[in-house]
Protein backbone atom coordinates (compact mmCIF):
# COMPACT_ATOMS: atom_id res chain seq x y z
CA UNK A 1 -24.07 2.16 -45.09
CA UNK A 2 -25.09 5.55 -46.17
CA UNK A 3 -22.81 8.47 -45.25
CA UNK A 4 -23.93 11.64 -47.09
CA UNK A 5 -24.81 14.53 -45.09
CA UNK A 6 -27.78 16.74 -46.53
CA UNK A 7 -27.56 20.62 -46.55
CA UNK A 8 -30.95 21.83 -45.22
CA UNK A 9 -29.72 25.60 -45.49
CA UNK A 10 -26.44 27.77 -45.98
CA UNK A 11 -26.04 30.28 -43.66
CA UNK A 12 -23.52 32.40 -44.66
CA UNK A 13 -21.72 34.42 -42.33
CA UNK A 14 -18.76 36.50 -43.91
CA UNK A 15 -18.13 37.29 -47.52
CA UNK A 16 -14.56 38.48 -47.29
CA UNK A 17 -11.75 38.32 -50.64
CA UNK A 18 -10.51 35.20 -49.97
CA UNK A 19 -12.71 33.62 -48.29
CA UNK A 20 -16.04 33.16 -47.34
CA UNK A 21 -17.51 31.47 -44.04
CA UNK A 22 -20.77 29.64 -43.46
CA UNK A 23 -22.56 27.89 -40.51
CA UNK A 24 -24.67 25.40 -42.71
CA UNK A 25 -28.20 23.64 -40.88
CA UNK A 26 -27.54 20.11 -42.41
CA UNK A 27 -29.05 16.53 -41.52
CA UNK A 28 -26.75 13.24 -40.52
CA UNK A 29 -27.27 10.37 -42.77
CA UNK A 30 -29.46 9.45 -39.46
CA UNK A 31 -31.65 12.01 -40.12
CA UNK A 32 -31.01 14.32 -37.08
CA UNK A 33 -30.00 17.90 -37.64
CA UNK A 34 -26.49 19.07 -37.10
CA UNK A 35 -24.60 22.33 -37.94
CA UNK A 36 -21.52 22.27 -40.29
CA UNK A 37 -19.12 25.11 -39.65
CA UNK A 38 -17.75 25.77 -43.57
CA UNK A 39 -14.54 27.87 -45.02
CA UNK A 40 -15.26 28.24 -49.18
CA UNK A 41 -11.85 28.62 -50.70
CA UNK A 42 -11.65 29.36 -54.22
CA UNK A 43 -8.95 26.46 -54.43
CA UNK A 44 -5.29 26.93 -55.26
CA UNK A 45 -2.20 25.28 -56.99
CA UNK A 46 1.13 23.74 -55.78
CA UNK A 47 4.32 23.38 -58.44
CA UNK A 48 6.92 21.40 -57.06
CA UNK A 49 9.74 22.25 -59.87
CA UNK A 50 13.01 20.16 -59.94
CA UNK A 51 16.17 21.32 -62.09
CA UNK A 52 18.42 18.86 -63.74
CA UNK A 53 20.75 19.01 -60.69
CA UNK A 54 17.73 17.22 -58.63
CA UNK A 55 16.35 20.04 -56.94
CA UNK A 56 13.62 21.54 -55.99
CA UNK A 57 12.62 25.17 -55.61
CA UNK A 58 11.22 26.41 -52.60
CA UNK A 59 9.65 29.83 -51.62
CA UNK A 60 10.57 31.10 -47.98
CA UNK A 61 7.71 33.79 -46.70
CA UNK A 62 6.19 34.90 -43.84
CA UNK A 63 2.97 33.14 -43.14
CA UNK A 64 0.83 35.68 -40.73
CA UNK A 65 -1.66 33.09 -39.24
CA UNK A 66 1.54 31.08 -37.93
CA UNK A 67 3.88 34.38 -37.21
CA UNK A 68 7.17 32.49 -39.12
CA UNK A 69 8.38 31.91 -41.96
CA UNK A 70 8.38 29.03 -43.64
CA UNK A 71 9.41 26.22 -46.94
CA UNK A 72 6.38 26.09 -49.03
CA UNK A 73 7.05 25.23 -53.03
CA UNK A 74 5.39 27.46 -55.15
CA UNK A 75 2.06 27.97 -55.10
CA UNK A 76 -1.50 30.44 -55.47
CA UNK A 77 -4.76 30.89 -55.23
CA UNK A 78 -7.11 30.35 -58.45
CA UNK A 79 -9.10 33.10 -59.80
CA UNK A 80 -12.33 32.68 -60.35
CA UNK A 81 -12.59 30.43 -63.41
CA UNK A 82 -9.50 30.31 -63.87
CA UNK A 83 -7.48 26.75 -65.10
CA UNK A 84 -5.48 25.47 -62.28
CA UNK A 85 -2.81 23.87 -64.80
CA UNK A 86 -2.55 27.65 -66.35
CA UNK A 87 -2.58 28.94 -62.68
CA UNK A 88 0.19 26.87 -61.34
CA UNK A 89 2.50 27.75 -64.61
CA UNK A 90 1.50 31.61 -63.57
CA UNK A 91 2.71 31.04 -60.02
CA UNK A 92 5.58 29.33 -60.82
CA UNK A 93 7.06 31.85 -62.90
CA UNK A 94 5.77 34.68 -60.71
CA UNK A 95 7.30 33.09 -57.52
CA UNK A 96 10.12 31.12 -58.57
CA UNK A 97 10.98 33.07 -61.72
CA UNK A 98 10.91 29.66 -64.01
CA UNK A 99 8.95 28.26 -66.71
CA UNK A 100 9.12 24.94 -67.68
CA UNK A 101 9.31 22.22 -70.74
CA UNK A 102 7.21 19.35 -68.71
CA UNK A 103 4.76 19.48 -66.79
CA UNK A 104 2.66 16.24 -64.23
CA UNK A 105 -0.61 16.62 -63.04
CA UNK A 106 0.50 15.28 -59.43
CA UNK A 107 -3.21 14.91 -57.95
CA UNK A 108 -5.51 16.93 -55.44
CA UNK A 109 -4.77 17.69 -52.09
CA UNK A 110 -7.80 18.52 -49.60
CA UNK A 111 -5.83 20.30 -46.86
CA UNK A 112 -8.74 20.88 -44.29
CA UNK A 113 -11.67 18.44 -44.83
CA UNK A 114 -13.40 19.15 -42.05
CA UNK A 115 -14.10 22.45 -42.51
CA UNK A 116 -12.75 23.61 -45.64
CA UNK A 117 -13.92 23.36 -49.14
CA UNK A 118 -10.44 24.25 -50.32
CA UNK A 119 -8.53 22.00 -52.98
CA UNK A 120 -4.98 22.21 -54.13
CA UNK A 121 -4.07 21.12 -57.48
CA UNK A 122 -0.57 19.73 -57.62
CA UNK A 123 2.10 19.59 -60.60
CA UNK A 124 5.54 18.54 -60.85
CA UNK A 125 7.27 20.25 -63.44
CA UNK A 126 10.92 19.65 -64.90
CA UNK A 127 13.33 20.86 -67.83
CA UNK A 128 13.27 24.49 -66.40
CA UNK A 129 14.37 27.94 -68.23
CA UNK A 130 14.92 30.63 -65.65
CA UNK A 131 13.25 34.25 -66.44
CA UNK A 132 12.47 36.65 -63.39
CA UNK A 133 9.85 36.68 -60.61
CA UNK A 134 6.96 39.00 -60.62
CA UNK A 135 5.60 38.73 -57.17
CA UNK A 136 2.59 40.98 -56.45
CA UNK A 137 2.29 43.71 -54.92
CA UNK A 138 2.16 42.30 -51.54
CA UNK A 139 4.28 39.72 -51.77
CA UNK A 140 8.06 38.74 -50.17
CA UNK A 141 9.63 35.54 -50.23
CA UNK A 142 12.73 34.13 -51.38
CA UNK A 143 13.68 31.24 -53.86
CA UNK A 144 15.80 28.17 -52.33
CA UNK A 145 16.94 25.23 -54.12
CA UNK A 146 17.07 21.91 -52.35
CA UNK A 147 18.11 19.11 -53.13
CA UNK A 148 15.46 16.66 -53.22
CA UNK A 149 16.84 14.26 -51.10
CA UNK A 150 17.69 16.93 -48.50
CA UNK A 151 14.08 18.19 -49.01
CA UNK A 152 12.23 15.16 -48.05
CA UNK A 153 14.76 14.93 -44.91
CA UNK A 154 13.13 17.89 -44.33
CA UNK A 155 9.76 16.72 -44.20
CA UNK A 156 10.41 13.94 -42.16
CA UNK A 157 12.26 16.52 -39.21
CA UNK A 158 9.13 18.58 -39.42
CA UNK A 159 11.42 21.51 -40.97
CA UNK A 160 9.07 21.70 -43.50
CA UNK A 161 5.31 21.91 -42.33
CA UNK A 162 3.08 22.84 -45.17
CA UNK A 163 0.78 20.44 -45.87
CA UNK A 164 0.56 20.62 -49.56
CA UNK A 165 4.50 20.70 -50.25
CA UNK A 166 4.92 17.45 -47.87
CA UNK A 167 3.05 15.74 -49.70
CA UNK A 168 3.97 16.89 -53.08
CA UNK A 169 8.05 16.58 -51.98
CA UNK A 170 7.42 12.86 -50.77
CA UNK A 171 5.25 11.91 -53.99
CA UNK A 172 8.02 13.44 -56.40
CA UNK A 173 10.35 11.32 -54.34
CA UNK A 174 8.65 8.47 -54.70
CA UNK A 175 8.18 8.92 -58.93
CA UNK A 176 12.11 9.33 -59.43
CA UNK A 177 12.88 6.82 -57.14
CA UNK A 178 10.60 4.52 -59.51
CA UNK A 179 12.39 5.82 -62.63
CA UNK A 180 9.25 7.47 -63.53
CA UNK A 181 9.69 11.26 -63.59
């Protein structure tokens, strides 16, 4: 059974700095038109970075779309053309003030795939050195370590609710549980 949607036209709608939004005329693999609703993203990255005391660090910030703050591990945006695997080591050290020896290319994560081109790169990252943040500008947010037990206890109580560090906590867990990171 085909599935693929075809794009009959982009319609773009805003063009802002982060994002841009489009309401696309498309056809269903039927054949009848629809309209798809689209965020671009420019993608971003996600380091979850363990010490050799088995945990993790964790950024606290204010997140204005949910009025709270919350657990998130480090993470960014990419810049345009800009390596994600260089990105996330940026990030890292800019949020968490750490660089690392190793690094794992943990996957993608598609956060919102029905309306949102975005995709999150993930890396784990281990045998840290600790140097000093360099948030920007318009950044605040402070550094937490937890333990990654305690971490993924967190997940599962919902006192962690980012999408991308769930799932990057839980498959870290799962690795050193296997003896393999």
């Amino acid at each position: 059974m085909n599935l693929d949607e075809k794009t009959v036209r982009k319609n773009y709608i805003y063009n802002g700095r982060i994002i841009n939004v489009r309401r696309d005329d498309a056809l269903l693999p039927d054949g009848n038109p629809c309209i798809r609703e689209v965020v671009e993203h420019p993608g971003g990255v996600c380091i979850g970075a363990i010490t050799d005391n088995d945990e993790l660090l964790f950024v606290r910030q204010f997140r204005y779309p949910y009025m709270e703050v919350i657990y998130e591990l480090p993470a960014g945006k990419l810049e345009k053309g800009e390596d994600p695997f260089e990105s996330g080591k940026r990030e890292l050290e800019e949020e968490a003030g750490c660089v690392a020896d190793e690094y794992r290319d943990m996957g993608k994560f598609y956060p919102t795939p029905g309306y949102c081109g975005e995709i999150i790169h993930l890396y784990a990252a281990k045998k840290l050195t600790f140097t000093q943040q360099n948030l920007d500008i318009d950044e605040f947010l402070s550094v937490e370590k937890i333990p990654l037990d305690k971490a993924v206890e967190m997940v599962l109580n919902n006192e962690i609710r980012d999408g991308k560090t769930q799932a990057l906590v839980l498959k870290i867990k799962m690795l050193r549980d296997k003896g393999q990171w």
